[in-house]
Protein backbone atom coordinates (compact mmCIF):
# COMPACT_ATOMS: atom_id res chain seq x y z
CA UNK A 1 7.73 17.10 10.05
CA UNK A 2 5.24 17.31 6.87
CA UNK A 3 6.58 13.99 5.72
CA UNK A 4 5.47 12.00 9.14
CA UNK A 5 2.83 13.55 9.47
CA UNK A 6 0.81 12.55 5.80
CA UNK A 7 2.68 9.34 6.59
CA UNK A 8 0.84 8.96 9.41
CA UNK A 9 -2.56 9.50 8.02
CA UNK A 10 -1.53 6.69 5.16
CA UNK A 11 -0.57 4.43 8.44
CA UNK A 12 -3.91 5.15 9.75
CA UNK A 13 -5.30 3.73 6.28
CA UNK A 14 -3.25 0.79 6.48
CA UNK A 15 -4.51 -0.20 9.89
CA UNK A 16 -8.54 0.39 8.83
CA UNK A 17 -7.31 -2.38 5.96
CA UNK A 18 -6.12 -4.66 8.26
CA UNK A 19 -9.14 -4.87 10.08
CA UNK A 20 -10.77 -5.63 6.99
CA UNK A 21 -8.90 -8.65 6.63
CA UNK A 22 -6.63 -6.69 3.77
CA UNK A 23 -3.24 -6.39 3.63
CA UNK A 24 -2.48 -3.35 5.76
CA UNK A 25 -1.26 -1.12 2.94
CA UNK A 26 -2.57 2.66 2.41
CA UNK A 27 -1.92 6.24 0.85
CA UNK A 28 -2.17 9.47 0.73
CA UNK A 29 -1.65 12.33 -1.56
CA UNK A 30 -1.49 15.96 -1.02
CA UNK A 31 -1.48 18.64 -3.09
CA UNK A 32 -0.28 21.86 -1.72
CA UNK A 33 -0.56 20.71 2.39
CA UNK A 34 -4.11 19.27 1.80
CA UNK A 35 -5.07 15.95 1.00
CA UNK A 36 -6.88 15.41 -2.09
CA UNK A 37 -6.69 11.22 -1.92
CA UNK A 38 -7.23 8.52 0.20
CA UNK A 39 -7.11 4.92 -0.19
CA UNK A 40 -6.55 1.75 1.23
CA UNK A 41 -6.01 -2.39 -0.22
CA UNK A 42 -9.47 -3.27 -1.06
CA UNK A 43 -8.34 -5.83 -3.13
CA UNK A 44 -10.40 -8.97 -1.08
CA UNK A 45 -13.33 -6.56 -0.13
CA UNK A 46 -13.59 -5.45 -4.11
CA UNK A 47 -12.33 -8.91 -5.74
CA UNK A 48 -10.33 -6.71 -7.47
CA UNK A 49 -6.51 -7.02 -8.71
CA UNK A 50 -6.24 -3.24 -8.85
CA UNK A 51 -7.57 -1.82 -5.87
CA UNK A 52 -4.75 -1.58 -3.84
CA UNK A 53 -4.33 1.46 -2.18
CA UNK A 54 -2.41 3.60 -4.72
CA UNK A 55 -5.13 3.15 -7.16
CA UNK A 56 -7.99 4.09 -4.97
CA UNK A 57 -6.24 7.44 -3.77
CA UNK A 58 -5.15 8.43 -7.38
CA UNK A 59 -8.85 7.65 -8.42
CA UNK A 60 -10.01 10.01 -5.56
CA UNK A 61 -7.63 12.76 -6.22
CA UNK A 62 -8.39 13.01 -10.08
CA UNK A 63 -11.92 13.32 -8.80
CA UNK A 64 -11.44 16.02 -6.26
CA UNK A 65 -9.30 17.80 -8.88
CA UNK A 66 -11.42 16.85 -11.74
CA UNK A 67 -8.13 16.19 -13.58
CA UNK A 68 -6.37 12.97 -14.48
CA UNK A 69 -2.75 15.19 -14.07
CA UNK A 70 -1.74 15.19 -10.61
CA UNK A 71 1.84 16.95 -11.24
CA UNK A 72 1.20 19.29 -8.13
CA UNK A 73 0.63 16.53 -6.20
CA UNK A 74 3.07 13.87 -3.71
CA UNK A 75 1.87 10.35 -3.11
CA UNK A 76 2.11 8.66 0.44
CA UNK A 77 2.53 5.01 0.77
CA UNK A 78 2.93 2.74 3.52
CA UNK A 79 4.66 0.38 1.11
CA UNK A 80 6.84 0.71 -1.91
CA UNK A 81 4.52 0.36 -4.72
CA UNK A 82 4.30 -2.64 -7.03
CA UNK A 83 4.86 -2.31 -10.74
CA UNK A 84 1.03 -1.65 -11.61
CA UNK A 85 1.04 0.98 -9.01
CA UNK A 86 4.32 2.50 -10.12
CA UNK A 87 2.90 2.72 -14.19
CA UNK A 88 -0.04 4.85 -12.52
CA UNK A 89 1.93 7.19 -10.60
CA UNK A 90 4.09 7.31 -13.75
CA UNK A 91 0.92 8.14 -15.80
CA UNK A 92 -0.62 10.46 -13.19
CA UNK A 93 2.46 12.32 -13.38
CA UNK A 94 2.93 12.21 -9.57
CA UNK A 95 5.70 14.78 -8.59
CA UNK A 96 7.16 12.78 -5.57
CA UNK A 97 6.34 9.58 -3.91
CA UNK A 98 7.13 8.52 -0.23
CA UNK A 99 6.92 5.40 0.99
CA UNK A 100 7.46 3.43 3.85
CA UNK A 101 8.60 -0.07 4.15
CA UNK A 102 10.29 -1.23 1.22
CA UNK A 103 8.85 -4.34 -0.89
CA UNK A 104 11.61 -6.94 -1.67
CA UNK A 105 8.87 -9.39 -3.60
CA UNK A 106 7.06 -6.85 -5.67
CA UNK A 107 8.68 -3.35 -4.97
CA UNK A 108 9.00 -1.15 -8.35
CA UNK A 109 10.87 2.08 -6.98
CA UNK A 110 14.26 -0.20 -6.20
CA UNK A 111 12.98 -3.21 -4.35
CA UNK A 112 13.04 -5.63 -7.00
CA UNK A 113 12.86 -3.01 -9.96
CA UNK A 114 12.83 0.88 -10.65
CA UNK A 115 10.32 1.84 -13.30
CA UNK A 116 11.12 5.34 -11.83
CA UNK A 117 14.27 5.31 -13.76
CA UNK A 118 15.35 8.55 -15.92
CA UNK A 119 14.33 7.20 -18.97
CA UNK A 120 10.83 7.97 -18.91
CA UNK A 121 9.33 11.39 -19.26
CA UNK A 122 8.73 13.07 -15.63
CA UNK A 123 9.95 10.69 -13.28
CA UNK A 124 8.62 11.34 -9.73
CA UNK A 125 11.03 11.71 -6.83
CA UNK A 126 11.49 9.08 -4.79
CA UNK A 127 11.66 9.25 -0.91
CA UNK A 128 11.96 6.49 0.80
CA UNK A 129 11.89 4.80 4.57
CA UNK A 130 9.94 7.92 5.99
CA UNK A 131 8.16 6.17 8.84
CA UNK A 132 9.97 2.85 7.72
CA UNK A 133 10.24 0.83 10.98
CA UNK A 134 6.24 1.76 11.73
CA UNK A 135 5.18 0.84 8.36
CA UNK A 136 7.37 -2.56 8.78
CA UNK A 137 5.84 -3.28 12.01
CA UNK A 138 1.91 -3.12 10.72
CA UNK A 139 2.94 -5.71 7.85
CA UNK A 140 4.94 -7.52 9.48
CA UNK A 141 1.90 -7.67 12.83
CA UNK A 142 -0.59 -8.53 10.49
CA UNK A 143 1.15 -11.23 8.38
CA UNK A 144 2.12 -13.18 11.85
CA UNK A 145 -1.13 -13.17 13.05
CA UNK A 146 -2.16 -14.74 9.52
CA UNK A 147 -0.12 -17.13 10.34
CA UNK A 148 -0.55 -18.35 13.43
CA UNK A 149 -4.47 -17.85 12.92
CA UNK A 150 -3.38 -20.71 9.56
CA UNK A 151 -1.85 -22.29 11.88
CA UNK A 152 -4.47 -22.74 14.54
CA UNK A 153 -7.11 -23.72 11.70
CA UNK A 154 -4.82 -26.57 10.58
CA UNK A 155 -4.18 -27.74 14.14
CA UNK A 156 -7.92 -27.96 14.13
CA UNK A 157 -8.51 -29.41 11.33
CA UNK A 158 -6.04 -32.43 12.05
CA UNK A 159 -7.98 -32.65 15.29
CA UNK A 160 -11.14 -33.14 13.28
CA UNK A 161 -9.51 -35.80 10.94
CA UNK A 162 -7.88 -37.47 14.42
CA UNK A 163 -11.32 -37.69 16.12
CA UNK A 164 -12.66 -39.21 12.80
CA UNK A 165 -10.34 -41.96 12.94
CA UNK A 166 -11.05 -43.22 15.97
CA UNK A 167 -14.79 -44.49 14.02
């Protein structure tokens, strides 16, 4: 199916991210079966608040289409996007946007909000859960290993402060 399969190349995103110490988010979007954006959180690499991964594929596409309308084009997303992301899409003008796992702390496409809503001009269509449980598992994967790798650190670093003591 078209849907897993751009899904999977915005999972594929996710995963470089995560290896980059980001949070394993990424997207796609395709215009007419081809791919015209990529992008992936860059958010600690960049020190940037808006690079997550919506932003960086909507700033590729309007480059590759030399157009800041992308009304021909669907957005893939690993995770619902926040309400920065969902004002871009808005403004792009983003026909229809699939995501993954839904985001109950930041999510603006039902999680915690809709900004999607029928009040604004050209809302996209909304599609979501299309790879959901895969696009759980990489967040929730990477967020227990931040943990326990926290966890380790502070073990060590009461070890440090124990050994100390002992002066």
């Amino acid at each position: 199916m078209e849907q897993e399969y751009f899904m999977q190349q915005a999972l594929a995103l996710a995963q470089e991210a995560a290896v980059h110490g980001e949070v394993p988010v990424g997207c796609v979007i395709v215009r007419n079966g081809e791919i015209v954006g990529r992008g992936r959180n860059q958010r600690e690499e960049k020190q940037a608040a808006v690079s997550h991964a919506e932003m960086e594929a909507i700033a590729q596409a309007n480059a590759a289409l030399g157009s800041w309308r992308l009304d021909e084009c669907d957005l893939y997303v690993t995770l619902e996007p926040c309400p920065m992301c969902a004002g871009a899409i808005l403004n792009a003008r983003i026909r229809r946007v699939y995501y993954g796992a839904r985001d109950e702390v930041m999510g603006a496409c039902g999680g915690v909000l809709n900004l999607f809503m029928e009040g604004f001009p050209r809302p996209p269509q909304l599609v979501g859960n299309v790879c959901g449980d895969e696009c759980r598992d990489v967040l929730q994967t990477f967020f227990r290993e931040v943990r326990e790798k926290n966890a380790e650190n502070t073990n060590r670093s009461a070890d440090i402060v124990e050994d100390f003591t002992e002066f």
